[in-house]
PDB file of N, CA and C in Angstrom:
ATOM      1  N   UNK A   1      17.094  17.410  -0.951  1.00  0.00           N
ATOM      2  CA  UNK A   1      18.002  16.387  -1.433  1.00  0.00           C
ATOM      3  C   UNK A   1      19.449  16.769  -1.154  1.00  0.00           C
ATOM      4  N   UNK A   2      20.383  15.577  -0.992  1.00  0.00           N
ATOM      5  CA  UNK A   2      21.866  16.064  -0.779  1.00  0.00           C
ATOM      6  C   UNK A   2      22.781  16.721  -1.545  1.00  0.00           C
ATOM      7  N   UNK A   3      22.514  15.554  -3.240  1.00  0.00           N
ATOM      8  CA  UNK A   3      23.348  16.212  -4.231  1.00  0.00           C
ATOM      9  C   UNK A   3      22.304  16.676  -5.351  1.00  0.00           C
ATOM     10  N   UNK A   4      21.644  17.237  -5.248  1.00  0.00           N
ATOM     11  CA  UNK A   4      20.745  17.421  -6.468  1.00  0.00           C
ATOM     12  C   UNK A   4      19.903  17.839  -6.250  1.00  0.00           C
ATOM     13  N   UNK A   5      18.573  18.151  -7.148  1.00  0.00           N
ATOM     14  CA  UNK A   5      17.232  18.248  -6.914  1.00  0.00           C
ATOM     15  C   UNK A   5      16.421  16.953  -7.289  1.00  0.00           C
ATOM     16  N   UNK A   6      15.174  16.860  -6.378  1.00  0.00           N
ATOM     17  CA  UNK A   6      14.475  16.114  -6.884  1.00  0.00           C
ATOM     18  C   UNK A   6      14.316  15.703  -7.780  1.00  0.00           C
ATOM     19  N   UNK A   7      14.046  14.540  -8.947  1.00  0.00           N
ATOM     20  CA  UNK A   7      13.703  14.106 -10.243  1.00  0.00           C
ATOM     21  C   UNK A   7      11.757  14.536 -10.214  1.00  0.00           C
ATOM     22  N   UNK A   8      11.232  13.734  -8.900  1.00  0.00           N
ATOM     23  CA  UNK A   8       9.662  13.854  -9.034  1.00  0.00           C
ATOM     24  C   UNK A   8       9.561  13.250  -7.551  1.00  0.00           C
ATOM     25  N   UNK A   9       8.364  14.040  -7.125  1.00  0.00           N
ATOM     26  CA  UNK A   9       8.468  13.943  -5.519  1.00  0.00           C
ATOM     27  C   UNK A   9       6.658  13.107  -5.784  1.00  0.00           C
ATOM     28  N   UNK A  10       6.685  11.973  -5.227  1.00  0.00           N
ATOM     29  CA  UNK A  10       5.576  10.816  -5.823  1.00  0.00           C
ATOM     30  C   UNK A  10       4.825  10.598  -4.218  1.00  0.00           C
ATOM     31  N   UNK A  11       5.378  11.135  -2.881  1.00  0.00           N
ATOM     32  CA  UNK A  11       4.551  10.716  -2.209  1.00  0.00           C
ATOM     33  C   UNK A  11       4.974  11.761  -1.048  1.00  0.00           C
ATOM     34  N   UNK A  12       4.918  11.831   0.660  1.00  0.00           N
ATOM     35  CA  UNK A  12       5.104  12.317   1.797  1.00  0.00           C
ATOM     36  C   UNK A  12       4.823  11.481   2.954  1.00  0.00           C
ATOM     37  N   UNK A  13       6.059  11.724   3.771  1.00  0.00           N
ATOM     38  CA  UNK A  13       5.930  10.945   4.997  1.00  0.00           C
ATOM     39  C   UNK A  13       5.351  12.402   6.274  1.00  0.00           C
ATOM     40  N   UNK A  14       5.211  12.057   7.007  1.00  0.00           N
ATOM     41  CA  UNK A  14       5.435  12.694   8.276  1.00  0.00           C
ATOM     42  C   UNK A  14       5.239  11.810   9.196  1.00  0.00           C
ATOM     43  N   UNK A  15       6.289  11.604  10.164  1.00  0.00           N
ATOM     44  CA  UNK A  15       6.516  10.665  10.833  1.00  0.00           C
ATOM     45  C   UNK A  15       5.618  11.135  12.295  1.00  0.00           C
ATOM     46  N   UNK A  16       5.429  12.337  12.824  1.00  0.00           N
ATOM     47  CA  UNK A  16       4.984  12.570  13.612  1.00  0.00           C
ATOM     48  C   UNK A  16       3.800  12.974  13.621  1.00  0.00           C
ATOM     49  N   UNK A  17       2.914  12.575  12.590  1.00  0.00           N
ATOM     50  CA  UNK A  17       1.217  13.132  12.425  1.00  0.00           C
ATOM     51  C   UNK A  17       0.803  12.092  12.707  1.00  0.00           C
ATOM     52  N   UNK A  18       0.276  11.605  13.810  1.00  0.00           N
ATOM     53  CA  UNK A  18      -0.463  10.239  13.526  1.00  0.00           C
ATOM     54  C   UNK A  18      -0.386   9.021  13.028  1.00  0.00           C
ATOM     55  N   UNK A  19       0.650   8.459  13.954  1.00  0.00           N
ATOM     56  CA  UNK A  19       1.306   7.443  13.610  1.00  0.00           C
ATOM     57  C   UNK A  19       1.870   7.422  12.275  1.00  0.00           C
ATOM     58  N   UNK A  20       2.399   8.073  11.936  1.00  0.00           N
ATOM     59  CA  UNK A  20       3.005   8.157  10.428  1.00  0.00           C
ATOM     60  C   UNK A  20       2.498   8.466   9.480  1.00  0.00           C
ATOM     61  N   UNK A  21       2.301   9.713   9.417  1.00  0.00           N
ATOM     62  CA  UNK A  21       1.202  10.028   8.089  1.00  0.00           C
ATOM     63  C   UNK A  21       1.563   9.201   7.130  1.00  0.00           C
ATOM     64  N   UNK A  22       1.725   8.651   6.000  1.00  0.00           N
ATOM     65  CA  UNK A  22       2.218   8.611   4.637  1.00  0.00           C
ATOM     66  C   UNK A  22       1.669   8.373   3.455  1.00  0.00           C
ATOM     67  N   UNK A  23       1.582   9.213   2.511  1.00  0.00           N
ATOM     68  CA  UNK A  23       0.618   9.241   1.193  1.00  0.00           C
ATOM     69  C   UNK A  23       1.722   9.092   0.061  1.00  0.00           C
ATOM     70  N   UNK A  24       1.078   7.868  -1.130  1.00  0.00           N
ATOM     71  CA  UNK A  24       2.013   7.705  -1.739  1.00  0.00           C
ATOM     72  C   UNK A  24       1.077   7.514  -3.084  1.00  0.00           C
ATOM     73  N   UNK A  25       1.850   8.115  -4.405  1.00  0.00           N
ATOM     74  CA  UNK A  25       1.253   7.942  -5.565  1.00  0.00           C
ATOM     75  C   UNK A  25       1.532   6.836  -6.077  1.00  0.00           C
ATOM     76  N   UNK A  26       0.662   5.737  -6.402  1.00  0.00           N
ATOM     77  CA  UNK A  26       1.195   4.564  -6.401  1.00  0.00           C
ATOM     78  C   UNK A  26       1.458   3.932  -7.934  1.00  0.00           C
ATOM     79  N   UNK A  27       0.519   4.863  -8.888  1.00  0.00           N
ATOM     80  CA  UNK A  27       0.544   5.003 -10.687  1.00  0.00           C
ATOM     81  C   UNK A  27       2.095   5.215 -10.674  1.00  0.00           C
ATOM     82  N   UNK A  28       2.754   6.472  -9.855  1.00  0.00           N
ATOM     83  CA  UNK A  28       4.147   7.159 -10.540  1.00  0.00           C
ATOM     84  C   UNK A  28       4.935   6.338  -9.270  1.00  0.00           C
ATOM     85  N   UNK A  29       4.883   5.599  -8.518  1.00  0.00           N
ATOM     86  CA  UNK A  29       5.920   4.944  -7.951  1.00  0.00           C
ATOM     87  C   UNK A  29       5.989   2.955  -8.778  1.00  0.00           C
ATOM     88  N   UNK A  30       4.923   3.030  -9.376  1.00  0.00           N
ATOM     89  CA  UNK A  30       5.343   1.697 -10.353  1.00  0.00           C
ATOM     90  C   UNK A  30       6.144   2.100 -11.364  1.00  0.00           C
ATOM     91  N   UNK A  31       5.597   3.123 -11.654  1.00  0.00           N
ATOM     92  CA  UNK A  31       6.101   4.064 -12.918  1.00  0.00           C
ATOM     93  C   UNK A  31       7.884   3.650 -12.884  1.00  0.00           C
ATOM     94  N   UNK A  32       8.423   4.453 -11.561  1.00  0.00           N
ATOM     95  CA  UNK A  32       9.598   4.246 -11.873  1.00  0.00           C
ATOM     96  C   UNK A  32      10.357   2.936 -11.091  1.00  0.00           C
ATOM     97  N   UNK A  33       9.810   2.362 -10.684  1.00  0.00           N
ATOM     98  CA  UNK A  33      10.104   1.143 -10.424  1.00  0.00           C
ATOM     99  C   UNK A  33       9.832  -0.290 -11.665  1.00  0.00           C
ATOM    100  N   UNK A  34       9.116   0.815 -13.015  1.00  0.00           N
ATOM    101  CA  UNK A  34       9.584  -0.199 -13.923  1.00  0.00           C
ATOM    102  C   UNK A  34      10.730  -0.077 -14.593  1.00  0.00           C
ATOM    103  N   UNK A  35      10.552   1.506 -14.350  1.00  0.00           N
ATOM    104  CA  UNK A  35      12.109   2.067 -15.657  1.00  0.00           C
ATOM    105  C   UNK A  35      13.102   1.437 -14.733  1.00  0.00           C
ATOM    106  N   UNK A  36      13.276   0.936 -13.720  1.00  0.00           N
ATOM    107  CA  UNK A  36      14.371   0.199 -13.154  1.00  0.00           C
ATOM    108  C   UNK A  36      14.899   1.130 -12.589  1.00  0.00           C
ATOM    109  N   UNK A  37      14.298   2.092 -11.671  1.00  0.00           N
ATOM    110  CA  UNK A  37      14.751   2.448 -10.342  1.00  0.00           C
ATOM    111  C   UNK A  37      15.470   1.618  -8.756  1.00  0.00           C
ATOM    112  N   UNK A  38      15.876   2.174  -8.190  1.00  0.00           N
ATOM    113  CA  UNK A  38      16.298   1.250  -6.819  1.00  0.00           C
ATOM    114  C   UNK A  38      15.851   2.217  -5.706  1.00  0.00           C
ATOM    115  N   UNK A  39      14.786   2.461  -5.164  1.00  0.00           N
ATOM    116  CA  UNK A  39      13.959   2.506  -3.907  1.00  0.00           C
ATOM    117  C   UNK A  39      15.953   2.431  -2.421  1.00  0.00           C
ATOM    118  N   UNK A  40      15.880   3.424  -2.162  1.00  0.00           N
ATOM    119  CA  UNK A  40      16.992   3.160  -0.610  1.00  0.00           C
ATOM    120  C   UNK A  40      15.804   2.124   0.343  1.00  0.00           C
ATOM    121  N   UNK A  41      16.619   2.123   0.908  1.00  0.00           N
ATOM    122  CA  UNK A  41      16.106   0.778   2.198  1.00  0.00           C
ATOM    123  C   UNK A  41      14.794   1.519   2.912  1.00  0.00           C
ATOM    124  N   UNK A  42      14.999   2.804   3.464  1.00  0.00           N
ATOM    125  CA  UNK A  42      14.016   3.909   4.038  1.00  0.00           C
ATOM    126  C   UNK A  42      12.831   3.943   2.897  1.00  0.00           C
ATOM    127  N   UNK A  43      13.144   4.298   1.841  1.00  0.00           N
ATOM    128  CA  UNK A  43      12.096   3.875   0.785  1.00  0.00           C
ATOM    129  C   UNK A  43      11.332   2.885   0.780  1.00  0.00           C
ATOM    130  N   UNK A  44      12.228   2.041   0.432  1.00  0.00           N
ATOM    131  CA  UNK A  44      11.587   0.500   0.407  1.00  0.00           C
ATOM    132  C   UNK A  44      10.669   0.343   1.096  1.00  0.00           C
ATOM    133  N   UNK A  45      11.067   0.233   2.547  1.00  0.00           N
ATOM    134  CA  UNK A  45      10.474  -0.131   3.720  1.00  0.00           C
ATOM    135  C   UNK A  45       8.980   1.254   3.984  1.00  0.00           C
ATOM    136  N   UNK A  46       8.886   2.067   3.127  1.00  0.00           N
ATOM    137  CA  UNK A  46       7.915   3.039   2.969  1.00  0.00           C
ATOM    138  C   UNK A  46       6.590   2.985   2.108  1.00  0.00           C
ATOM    139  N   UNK A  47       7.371   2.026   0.757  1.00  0.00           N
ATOM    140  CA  UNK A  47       6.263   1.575  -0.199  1.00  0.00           C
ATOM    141  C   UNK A  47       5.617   0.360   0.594  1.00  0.00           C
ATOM    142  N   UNK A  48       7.062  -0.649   1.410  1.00  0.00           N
ATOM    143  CA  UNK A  48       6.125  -1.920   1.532  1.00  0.00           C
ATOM    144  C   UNK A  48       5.034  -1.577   2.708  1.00  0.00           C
ATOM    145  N   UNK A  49       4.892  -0.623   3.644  1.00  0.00           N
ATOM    146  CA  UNK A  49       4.247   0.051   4.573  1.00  0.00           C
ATOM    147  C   UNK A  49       2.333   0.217   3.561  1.00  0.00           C
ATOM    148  N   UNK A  50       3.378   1.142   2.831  1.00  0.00           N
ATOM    149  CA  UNK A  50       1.675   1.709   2.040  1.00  0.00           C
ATOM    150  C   UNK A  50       1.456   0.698   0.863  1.00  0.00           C
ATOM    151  N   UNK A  51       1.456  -0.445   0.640  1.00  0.00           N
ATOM    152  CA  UNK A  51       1.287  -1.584   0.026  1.00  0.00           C
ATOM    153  C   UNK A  51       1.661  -1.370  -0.933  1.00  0.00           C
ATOM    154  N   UNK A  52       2.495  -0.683  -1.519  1.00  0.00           N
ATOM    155  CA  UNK A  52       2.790  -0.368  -2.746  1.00  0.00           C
ATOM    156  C   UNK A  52       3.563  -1.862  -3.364  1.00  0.00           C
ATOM    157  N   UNK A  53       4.599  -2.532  -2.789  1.00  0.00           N
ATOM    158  CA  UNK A  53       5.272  -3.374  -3.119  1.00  0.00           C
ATOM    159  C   UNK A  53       4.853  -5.182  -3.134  1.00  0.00           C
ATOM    160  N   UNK A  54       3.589  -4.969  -2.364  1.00  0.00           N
ATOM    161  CA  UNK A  54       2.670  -6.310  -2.445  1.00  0.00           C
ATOM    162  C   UNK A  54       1.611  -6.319  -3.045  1.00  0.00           C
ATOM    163  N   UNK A  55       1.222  -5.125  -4.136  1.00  0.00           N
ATOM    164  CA  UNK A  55       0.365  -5.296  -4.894  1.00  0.00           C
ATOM    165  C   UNK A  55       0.907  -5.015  -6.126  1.00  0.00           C
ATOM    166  N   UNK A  56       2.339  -4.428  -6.155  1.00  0.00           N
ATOM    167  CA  UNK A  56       3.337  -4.908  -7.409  1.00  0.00           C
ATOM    168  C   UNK A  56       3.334  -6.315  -7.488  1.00  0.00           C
ATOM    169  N   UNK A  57       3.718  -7.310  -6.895  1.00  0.00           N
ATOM    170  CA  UNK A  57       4.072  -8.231  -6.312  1.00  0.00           C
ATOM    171  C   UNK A  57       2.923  -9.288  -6.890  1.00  0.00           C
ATOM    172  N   UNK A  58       1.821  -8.883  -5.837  1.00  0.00           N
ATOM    173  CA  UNK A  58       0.609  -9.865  -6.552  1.00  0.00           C
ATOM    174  C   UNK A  58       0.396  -9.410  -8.109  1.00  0.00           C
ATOM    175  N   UNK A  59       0.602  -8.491  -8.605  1.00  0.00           N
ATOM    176  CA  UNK A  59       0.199  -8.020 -10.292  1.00  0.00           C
ATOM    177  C   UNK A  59       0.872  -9.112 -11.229  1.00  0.00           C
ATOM    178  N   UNK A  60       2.866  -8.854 -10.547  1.00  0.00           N
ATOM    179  CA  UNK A  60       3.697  -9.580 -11.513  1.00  0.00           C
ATOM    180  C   UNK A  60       3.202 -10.932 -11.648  1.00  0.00           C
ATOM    181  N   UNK A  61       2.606 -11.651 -10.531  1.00  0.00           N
ATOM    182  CA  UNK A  61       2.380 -13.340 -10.570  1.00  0.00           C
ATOM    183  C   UNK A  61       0.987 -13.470 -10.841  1.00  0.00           C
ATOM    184  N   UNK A  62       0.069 -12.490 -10.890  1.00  0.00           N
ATOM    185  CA  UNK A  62      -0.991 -12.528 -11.831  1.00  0.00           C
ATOM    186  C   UNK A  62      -2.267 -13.019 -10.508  1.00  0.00           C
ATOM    187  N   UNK A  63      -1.598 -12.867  -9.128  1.00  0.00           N
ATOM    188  CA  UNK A  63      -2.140 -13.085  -8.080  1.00  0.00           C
ATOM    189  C   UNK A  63      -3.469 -11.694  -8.004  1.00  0.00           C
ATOM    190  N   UNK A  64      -4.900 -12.107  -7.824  1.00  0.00           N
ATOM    191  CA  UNK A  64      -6.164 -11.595  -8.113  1.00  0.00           C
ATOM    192  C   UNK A  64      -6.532 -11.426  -6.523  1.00  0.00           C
ATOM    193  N   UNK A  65      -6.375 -10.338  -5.704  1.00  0.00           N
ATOM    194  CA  UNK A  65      -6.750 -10.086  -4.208  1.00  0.00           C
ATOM    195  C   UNK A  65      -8.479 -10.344  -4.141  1.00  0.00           C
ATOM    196  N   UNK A  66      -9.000 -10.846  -3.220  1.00  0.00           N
ATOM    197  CA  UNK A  66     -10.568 -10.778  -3.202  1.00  0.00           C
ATOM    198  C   UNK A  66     -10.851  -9.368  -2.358  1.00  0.00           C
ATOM    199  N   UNK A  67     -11.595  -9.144  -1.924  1.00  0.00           N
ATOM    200  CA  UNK A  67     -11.840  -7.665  -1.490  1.00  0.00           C
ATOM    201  C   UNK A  67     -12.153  -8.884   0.192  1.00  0.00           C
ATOM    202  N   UNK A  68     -11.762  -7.698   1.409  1.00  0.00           N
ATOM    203  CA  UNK A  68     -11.585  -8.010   2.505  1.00  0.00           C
ATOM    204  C   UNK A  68     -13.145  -8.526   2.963  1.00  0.00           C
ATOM    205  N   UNK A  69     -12.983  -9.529   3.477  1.00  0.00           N
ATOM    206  CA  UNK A  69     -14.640 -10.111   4.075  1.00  0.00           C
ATOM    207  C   UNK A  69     -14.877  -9.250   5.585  1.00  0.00           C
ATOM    208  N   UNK A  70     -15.962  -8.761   5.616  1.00  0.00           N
ATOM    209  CA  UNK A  70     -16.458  -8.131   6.222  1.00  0.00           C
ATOM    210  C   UNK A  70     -17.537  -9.131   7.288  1.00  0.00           C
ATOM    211  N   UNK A  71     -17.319  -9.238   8.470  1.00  0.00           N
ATOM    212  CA  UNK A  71     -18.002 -10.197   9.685  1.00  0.00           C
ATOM    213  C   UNK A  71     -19.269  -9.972   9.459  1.00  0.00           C
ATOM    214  N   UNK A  72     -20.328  -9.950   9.235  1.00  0.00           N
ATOM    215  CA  UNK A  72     -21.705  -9.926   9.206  1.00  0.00           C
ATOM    216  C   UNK A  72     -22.122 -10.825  10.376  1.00  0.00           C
ATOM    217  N   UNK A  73     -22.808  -9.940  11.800  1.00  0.00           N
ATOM    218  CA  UNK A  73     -23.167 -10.394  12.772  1.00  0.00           C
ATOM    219  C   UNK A  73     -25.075 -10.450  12.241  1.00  0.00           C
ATOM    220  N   UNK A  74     -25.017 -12.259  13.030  1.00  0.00           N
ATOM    221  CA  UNK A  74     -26.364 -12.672  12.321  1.00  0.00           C
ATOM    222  C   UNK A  74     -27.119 -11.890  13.711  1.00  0.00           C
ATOM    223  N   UNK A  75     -28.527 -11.993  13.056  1.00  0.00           N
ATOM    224  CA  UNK A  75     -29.555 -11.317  14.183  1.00  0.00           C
ATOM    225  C   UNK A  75     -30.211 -12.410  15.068  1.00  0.00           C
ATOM    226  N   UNK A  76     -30.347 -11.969  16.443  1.00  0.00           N
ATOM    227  CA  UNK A  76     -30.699 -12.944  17.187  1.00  0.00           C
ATOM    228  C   UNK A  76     -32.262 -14.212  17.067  1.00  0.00           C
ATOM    229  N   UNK A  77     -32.642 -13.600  16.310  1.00  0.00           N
ATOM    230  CA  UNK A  77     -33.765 -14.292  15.446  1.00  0.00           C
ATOM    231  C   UNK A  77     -34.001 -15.410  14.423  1.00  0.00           C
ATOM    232  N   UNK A  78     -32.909 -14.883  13.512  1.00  0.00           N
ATOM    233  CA  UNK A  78     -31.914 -15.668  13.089  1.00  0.00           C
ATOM    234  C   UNK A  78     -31.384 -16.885  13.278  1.00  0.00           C
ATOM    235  N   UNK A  79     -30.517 -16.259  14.202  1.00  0.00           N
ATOM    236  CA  UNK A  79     -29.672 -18.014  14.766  1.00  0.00           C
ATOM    237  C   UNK A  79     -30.614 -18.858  15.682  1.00  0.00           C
ATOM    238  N   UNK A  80     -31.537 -17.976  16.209  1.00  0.00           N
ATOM    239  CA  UNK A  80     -32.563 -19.261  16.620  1.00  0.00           C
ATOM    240  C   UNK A  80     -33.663 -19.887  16.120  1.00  0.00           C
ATOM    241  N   UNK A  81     -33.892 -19.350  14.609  1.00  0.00           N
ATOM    242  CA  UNK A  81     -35.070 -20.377  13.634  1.00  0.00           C
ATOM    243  C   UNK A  81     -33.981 -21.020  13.255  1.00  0.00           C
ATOM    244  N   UNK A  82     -32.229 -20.835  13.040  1.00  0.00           N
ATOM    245  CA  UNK A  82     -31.504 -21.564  12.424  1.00  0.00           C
ATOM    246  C   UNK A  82     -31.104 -23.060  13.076  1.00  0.00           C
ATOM    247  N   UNK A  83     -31.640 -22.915  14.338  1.00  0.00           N
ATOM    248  CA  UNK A  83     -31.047 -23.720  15.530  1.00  0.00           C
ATOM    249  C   UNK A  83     -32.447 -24.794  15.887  1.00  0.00           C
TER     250      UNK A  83
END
């Protein structure tokens, strides 16, 4: 840090591991984004990366995500008693 020490170190970037490593605790980054923290722009743009800020987002408006649909390829047997 520039002027200080850390308060609480909640996640890690590495920009050069594989396309951007980045692991983020997402319990202690709501945490202080309720006590009314301000995230820098580099931040910001770090949570909204690791979804941290669009599943704040959907929580506040009470927005309910479905879990991702998964393609289920029918069997060729299948589509032709279906047909």
């Amino acid at each position: 840090p520039r002027d200080g020490k850390f308060i609480e170190v909640i996640g890690q970037y590495a920009p050069r591991k594989s396309e951007g490593s980045l692991q983020v605790d997402e319990a202690r980054a709501n945490y202080w984004l309720n006590l009314g923290a301000q995230p820098t722009d580099t931040v910001r743009s770090l949570l909204r990366r690791a979804g941290v800020l669009r599943r704040r987002h959907e929580q506040r408006l009470g927005i309910e995500r479905k879990p991702e649909a998964v393609p289920v390829s029918e069997k060729p047997d299948e589509a032709a008693a279906g047909a």
